[in-house]
C-alpha atoms as a PDB file:
ATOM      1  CA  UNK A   1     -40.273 106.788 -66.882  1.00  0.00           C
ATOM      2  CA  UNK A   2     -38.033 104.907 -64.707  1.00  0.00           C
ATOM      3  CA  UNK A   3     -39.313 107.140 -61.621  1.00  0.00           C
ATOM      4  CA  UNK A   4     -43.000 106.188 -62.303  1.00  0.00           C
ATOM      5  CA  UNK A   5     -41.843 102.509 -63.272  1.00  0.00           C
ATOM      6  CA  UNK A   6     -40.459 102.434 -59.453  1.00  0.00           C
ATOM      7  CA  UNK A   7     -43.311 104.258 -57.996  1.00  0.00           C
ATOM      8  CA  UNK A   8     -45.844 101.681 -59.747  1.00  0.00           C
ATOM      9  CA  UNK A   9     -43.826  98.879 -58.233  1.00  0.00           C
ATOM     10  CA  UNK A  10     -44.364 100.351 -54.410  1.00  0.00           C
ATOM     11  CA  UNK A  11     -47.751 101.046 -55.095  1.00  0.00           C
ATOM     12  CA  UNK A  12     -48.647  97.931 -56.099  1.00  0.00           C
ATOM     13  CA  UNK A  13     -46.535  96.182 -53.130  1.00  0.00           C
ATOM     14  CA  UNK A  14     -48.433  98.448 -50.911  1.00  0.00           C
ATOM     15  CA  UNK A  15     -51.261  97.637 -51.936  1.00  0.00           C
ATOM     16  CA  UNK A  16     -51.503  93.990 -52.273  1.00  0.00           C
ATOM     17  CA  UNK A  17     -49.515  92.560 -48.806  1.00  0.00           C
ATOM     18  CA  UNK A  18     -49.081  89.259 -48.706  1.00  0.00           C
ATOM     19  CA  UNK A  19     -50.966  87.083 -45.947  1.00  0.00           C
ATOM     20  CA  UNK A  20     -48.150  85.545 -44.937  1.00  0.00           C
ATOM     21  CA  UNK A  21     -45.859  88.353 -44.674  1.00  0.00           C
ATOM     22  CA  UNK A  22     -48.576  90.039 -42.018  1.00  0.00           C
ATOM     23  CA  UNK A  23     -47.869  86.504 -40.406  1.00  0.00           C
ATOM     24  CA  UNK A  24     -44.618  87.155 -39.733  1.00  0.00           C
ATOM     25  CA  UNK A  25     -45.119  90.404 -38.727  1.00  0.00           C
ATOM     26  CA  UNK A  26     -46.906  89.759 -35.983  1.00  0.00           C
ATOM     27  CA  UNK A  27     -45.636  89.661 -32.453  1.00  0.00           C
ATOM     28  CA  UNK A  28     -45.600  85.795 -31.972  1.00  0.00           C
ATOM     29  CA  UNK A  29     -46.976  83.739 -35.149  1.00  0.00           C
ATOM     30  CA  UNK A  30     -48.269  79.815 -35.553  1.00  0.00           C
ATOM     31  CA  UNK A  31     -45.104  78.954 -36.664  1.00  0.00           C
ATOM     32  CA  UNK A  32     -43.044  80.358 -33.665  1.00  0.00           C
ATOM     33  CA  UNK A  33     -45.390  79.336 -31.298  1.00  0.00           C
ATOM     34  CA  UNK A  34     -44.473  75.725 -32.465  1.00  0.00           C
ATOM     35  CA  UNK A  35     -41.239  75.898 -32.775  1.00  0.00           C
ATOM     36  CA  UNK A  36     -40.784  77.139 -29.031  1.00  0.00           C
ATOM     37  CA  UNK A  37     -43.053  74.222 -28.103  1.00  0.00           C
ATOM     38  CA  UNK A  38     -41.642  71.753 -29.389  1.00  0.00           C
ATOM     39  CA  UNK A  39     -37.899  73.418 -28.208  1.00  0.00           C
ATOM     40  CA  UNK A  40     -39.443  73.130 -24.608  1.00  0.00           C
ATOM     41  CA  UNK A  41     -41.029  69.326 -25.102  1.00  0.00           C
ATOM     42  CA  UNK A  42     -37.578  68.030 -26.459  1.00  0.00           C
ATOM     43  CA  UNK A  43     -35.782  70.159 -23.242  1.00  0.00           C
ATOM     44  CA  UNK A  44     -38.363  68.287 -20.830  1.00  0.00           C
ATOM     45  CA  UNK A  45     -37.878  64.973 -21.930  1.00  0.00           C
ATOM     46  CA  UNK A  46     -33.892  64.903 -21.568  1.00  0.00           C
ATOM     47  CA  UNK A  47     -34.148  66.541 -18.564  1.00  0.00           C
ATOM     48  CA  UNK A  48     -36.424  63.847 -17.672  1.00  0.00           C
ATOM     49  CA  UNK A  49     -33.946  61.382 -19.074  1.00  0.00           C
ATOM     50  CA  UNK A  50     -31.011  62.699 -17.775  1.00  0.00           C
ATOM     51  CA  UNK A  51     -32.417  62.604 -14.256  1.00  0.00           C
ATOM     52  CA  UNK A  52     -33.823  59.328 -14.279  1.00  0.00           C
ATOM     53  CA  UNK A  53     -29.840  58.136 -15.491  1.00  0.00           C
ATOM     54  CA  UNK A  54     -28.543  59.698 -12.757  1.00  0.00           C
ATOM     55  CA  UNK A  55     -31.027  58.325 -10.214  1.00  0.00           C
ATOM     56  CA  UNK A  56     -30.261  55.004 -11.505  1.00  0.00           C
ATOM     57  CA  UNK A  57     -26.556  55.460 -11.366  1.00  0.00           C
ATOM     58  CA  UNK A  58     -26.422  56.066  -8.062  1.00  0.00           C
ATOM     59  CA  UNK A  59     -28.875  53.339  -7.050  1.00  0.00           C
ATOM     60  CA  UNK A  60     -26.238  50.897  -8.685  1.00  0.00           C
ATOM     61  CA  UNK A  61     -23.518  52.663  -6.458  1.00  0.00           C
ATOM     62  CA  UNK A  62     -25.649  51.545  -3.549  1.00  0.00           C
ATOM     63  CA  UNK A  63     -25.422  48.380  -4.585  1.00  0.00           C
ATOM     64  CA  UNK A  64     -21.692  47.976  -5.596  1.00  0.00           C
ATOM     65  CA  UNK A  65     -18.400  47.692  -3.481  1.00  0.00           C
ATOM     66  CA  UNK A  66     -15.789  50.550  -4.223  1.00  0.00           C
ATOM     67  CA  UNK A  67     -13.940  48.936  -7.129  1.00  0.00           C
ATOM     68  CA  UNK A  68     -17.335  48.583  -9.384  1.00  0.00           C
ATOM     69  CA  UNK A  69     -18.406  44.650  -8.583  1.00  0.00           C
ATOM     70  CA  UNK A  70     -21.700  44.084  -7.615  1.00  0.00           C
ATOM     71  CA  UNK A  71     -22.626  43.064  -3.303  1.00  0.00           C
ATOM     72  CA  UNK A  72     -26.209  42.834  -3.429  1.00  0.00           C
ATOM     73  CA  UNK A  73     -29.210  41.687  -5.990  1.00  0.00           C
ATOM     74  CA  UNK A  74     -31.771  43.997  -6.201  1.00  0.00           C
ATOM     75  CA  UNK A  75     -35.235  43.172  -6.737  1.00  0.00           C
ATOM     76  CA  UNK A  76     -35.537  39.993  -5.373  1.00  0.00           C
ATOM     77  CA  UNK A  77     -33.955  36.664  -6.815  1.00  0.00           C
ATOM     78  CA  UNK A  78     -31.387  37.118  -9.538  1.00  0.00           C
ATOM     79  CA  UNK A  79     -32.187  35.196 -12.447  1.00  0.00           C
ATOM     80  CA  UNK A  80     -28.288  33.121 -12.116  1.00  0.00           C
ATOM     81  CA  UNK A  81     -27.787  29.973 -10.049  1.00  0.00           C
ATOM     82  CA  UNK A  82     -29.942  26.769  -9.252  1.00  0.00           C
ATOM     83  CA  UNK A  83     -28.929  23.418  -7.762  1.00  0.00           C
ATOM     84  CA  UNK A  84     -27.267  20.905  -9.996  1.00  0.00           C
ATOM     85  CA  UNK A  85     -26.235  17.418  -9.591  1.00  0.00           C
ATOM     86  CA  UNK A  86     -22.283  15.999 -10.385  1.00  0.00           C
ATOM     87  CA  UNK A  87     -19.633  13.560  -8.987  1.00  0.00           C
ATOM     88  CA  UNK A  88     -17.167  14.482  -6.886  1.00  0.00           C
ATOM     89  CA  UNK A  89     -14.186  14.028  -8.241  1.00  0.00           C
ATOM     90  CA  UNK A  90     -12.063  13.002  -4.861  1.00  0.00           C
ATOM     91  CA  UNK A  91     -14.941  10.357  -3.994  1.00  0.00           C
ATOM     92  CA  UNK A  92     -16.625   9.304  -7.156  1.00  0.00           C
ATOM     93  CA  UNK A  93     -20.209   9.699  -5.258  1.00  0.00           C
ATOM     94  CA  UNK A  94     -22.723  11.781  -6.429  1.00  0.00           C
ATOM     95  CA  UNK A  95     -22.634  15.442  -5.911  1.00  0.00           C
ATOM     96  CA  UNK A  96     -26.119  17.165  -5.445  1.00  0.00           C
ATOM     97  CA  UNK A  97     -26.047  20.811  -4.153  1.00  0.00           C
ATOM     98  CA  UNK A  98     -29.532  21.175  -2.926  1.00  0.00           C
ATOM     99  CA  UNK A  99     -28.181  19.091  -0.296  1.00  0.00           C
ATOM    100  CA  UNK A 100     -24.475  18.726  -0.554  1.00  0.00           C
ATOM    101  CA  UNK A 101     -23.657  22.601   0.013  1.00  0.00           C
ATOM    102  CA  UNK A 102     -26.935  23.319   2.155  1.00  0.00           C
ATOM    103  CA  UNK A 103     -25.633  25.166   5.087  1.00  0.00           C
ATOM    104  CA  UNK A 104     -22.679  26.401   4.256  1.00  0.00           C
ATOM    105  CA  UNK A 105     -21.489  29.392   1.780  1.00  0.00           C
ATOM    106  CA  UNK A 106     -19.334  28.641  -0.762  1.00  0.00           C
ATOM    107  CA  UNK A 107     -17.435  29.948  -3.450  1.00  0.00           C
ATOM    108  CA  UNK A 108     -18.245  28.290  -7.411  1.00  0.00           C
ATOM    109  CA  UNK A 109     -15.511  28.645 -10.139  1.00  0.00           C
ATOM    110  CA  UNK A 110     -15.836  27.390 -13.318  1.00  0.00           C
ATOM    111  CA  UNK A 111     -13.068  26.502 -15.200  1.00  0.00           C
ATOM    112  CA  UNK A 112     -10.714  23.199 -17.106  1.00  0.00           C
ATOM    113  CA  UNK A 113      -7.743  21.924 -16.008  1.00  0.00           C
ATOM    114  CA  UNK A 114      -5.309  22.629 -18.722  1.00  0.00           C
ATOM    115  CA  UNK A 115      -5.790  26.257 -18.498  1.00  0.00           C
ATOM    116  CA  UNK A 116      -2.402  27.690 -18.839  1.00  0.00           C
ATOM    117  CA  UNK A 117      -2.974  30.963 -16.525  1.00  0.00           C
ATOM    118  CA  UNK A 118      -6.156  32.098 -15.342  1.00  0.00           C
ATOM    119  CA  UNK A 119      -7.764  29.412 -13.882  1.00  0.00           C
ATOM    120  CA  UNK A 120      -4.669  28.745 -11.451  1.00  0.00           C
ATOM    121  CA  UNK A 121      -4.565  32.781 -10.476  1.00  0.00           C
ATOM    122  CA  UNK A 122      -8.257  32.472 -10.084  1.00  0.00           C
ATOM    123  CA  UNK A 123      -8.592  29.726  -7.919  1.00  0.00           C
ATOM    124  CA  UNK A 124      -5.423  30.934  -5.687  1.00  0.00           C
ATOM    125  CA  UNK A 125      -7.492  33.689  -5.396  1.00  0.00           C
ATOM    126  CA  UNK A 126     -10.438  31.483  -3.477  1.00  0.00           C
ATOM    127  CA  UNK A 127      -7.889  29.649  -1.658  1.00  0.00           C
ATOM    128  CA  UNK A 128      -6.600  32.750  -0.135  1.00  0.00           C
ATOM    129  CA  UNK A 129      -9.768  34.034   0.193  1.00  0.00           C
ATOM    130  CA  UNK A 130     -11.254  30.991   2.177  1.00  0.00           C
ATOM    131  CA  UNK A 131      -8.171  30.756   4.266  1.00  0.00           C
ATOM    132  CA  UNK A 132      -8.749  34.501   5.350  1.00  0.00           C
ATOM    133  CA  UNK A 133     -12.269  34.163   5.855  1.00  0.00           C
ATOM    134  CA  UNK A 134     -12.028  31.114   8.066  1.00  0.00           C
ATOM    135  CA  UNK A 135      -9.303  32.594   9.972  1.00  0.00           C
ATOM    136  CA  UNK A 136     -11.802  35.996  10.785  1.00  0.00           C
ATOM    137  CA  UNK A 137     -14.668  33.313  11.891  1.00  0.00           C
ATOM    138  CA  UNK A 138     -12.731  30.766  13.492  1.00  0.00           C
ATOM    139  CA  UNK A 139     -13.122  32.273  16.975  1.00  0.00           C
ATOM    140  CA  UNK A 140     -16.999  32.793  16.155  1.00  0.00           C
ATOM    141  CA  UNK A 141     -17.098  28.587  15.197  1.00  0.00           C
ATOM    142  CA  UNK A 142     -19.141  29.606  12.317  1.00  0.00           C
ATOM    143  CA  UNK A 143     -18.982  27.180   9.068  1.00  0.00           C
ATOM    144  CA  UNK A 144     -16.030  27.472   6.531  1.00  0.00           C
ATOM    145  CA  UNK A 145     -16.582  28.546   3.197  1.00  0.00           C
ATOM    146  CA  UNK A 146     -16.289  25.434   0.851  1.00  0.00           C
ATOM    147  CA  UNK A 147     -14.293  26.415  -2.689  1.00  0.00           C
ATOM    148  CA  UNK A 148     -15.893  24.368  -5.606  1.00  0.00           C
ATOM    149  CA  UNK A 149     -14.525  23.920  -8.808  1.00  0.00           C
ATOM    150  CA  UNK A 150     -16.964  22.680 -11.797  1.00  0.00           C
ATOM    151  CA  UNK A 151     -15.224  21.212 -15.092  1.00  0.00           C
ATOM    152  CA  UNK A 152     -16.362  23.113 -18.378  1.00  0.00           C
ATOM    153  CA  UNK A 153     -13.902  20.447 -20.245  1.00  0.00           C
ATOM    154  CA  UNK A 154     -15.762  17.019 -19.203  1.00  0.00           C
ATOM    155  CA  UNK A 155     -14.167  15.543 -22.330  1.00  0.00           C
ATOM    156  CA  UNK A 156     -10.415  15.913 -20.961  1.00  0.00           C
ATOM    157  CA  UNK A 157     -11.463  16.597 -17.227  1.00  0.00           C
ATOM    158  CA  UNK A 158     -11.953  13.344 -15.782  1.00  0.00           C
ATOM    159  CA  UNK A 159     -11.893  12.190 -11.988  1.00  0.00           C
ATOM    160  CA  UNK A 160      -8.516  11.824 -11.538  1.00  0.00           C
ATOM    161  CA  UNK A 161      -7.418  14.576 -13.437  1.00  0.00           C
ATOM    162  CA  UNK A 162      -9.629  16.961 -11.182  1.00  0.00           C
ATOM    163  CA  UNK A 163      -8.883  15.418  -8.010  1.00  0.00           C
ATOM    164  CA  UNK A 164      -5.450  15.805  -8.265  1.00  0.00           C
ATOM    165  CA  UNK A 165      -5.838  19.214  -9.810  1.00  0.00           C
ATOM    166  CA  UNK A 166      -7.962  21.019  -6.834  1.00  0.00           C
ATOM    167  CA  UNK A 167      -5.599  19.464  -4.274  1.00  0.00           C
ATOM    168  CA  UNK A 168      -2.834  22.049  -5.824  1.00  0.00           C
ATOM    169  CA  UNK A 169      -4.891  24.464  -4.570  1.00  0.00           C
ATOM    170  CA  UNK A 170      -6.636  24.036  -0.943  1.00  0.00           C
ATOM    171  CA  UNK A 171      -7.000  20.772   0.891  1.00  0.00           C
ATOM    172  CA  UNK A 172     -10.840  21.549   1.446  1.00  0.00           C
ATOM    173  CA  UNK A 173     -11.476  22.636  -2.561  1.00  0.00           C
ATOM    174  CA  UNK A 174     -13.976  20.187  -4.128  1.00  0.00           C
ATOM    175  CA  UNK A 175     -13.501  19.026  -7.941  1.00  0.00           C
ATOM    176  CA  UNK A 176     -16.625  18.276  -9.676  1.00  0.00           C
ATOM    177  CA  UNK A 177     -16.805  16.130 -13.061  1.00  0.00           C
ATOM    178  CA  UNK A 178     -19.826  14.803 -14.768  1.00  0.00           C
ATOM    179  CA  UNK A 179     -20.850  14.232 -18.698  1.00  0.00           C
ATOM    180  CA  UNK A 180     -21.099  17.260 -20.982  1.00  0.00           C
ATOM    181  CA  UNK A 181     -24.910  17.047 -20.743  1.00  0.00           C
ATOM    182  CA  UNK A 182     -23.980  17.986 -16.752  1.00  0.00           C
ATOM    183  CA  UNK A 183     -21.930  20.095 -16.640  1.00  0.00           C
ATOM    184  CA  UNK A 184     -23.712  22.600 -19.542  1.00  0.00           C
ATOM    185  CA  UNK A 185     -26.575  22.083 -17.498  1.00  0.00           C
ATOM    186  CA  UNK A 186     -24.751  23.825 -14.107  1.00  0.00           C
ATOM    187  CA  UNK A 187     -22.693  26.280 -16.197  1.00  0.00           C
ATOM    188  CA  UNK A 188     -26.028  27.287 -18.214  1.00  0.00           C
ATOM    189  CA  UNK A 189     -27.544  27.823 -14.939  1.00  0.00           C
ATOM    190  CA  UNK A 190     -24.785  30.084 -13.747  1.00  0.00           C
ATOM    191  CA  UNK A 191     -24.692  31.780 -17.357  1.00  0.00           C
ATOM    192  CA  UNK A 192     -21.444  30.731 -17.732  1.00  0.00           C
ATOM    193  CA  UNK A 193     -20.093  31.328 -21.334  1.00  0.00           C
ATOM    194  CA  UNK A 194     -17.500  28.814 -22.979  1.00  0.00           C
ATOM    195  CA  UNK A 195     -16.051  27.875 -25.968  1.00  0.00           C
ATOM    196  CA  UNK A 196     -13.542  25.508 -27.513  1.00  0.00           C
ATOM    197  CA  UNK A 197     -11.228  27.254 -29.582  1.00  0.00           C
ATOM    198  CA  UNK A 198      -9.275  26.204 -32.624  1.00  0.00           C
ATOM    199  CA  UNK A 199     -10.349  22.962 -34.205  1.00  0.00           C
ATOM    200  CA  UNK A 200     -13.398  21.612 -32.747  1.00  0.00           C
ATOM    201  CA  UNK A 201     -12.844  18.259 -33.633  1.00  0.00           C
ATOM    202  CA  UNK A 202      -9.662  18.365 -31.613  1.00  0.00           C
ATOM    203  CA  UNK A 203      -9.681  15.928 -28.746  1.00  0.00           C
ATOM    204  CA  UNK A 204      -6.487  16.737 -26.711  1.00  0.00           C
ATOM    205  CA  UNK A 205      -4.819  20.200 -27.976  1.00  0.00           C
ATOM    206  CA  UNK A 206      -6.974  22.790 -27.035  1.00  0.00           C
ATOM    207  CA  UNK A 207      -8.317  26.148 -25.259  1.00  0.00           C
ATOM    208  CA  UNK A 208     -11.670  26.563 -23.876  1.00  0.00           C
ATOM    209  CA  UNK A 209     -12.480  30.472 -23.853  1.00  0.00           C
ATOM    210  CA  UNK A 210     -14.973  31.410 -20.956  1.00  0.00           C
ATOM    211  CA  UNK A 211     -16.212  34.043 -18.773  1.00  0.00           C
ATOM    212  CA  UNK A 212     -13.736  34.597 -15.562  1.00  0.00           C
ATOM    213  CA  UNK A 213     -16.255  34.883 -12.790  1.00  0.00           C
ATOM    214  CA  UNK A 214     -16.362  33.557  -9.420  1.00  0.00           C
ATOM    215  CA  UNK A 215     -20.210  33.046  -7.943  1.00  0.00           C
ATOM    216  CA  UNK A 216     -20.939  33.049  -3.944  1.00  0.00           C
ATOM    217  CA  UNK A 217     -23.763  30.734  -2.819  1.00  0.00           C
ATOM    218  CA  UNK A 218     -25.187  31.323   0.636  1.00  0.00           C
ATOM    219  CA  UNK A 219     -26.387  28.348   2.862  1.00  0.00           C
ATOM    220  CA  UNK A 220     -29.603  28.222   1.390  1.00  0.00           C
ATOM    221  CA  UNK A 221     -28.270  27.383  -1.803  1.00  0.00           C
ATOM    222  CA  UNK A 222     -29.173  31.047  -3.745  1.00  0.00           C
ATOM    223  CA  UNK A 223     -26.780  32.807  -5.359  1.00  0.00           C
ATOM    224  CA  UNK A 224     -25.654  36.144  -3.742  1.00  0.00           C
ATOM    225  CA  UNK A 225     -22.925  37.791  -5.928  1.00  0.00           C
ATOM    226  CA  UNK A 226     -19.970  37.515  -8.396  1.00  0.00           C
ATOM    227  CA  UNK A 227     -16.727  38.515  -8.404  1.00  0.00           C
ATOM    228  CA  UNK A 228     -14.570  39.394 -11.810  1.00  0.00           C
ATOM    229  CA  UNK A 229     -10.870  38.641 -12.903  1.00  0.00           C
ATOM    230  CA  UNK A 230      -9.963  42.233 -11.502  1.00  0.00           C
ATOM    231  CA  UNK A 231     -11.215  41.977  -8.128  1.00  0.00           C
ATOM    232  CA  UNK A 232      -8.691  41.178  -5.807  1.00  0.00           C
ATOM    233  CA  UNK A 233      -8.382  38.686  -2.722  1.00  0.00           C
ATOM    234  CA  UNK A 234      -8.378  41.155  -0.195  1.00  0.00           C
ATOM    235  CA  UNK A 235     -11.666  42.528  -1.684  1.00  0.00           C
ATOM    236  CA  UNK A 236     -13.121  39.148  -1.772  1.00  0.00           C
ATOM    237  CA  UNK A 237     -12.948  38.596   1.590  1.00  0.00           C
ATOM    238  CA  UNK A 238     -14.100  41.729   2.767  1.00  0.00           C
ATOM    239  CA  UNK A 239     -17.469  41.169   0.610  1.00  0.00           C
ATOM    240  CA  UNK A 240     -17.708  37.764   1.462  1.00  0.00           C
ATOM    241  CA  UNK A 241     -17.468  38.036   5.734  1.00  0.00           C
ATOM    242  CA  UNK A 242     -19.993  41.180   5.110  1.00  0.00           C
ATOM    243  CA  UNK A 243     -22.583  38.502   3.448  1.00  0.00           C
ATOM    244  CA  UNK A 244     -21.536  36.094   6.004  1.00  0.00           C
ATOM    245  CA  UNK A 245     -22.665  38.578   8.619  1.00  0.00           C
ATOM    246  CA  UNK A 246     -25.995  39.726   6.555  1.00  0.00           C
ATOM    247  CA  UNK A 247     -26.813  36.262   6.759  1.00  0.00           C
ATOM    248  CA  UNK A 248     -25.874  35.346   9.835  1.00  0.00           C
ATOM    249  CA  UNK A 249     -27.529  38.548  11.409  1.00  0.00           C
ATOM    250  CA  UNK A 250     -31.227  37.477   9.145  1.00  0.00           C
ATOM    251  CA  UNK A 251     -30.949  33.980  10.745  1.00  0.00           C
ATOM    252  CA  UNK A 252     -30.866  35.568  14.003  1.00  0.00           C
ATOM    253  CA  UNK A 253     -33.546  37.937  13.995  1.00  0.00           C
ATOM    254  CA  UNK A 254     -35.653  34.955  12.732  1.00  0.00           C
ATOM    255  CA  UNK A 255     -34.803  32.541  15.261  1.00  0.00           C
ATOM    256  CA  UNK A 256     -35.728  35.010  17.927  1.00  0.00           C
ATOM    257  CA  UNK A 257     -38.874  35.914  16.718  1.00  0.00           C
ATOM    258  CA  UNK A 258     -39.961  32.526  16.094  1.00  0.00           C
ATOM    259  CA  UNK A 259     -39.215  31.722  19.795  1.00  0.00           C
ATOM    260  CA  UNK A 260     -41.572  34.734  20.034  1.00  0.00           C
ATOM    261  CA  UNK A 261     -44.279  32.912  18.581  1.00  0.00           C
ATOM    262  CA  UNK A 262     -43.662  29.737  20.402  1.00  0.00           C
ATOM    263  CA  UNK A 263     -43.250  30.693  23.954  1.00  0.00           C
ATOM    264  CA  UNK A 264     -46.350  30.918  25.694  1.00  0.00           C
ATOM    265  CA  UNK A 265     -48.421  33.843  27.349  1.00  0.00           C
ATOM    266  CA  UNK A 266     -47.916  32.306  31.031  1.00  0.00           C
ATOM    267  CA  UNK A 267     -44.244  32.229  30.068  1.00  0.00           C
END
């Protein structure tokens, strides 16, 4: 009985495959055929991915010095800069940069004058780095680079304070002060982040936390580049006479072909 039993059982089996069982008994079914498809999509688009990174890693190479900081904007105008207007704090006058810095590069820090540490080892920084750069050009008689400091503490930095403050640092450094409507206006346009820390009602015994950035302007007045905390002076300069040369090399090639176009055909 148990033989038959058994034997009943295979028959039956036999006899009655399932549809889905001849499925996956074929050589490639539906369900395979998916699975390697969508295997192969998901391969495709991270290799797609992955390629695109690396093309776009070493397109920011291109445009970064050896120790990571950044040389040249690419496509077109950066979004960071813009011309403001303060008061100089050695002369009291009026300081406007779309005319008051036209011609010249210079170098913008902004900072407050009871920083304990940074701000002095930052702005030796552009001292040294305008001393070096005007000793490579001085036998060219190209412009200086002008060092600017901009107050992000116009409630403690006032005109004395900030005339006496950039004179620690290089004879040729201006100090500019203004309200706090003015100077958020020129740090907003540099995207400058600061902060008060500690009590903000507090009105003498305080830190201002900001970003530790350094910003070169070119003649025209548009920002070219920034240099961190971590870059050093020595890198500085060598980024800064390499713009200086960019620029100076542009201005060239546009003054000669604008002779071009004014000489005449007799000529």
């Amino acid at each position: 009985m148990g033989n038959m039993g058994t034997g009943a059982m295979t028959r039956a089996y036999a006899s009655s495959p399932s549809p889905r069982a001849g499925a996956n008994k074929a050589p490639v079914g539906w369900l395979s055929l998916l699975l390697v498809s969508a295997t192969g999509a998901g391969c495709l688009y991270f290799y797609d991915a992955e390629r695109a990174r690396r093309v776009n890693a070493a397109r920011e190479g291109r445009r970064r010095g050896d120790n990571g900081f950044q040389t040249r904007v690419a496509g077109g105008r950066a979004s960071v800069g813009g011309d403001f207007t303060l008061v100089d704090a050695k002369t009291g006058k009026r300081f406007d940069t779309a005319k008051d810095l036209r011609g010249r590069f210079a170098l913008l820090y902004f900072g407050f004058t009871h920083c304990p540490d940074v701000c002095p080892d930052e702005l030796e920084k552009v001292a040294e780095v305008v001393n070096a750069t005007t000793e490579a050009r001085r036998a060219s008689g190209a412009t200086a680079l002008v060092p600017v400091f901009i107050t992000i503490d116009p409630q403690r930095d006032d005109r004395k304070r900030v005339a006496a403050y950039v004179e620690e640092f290089h004879p040729t450094m201006i100090g500019l002060v203004g309200s706090e409507k003015a100077c958020g206006d020129a740090a907003r346009k540099y995207r400058v982040y600061y902060r008060k820390t500690g009590d903000e009602r507090a009105t003498e015994d305080y830190l201002v936390d900001h970003s530790i950035i350094t910003y070169l302007i070119d003649p025209n007045g548009d920002f070219v580049t920034f240099y961190g905390k971590n870059t050093t002076a020595e890198e500085v300069s060598r980024s800064v006479l390499e713009h200086m040369r960019d620029f100076d090399e542009g201005r060239g090639v546009a003054a000669v072909e604008a002779a071009k176009e004014n000489q005449s055909p007799g000529a």
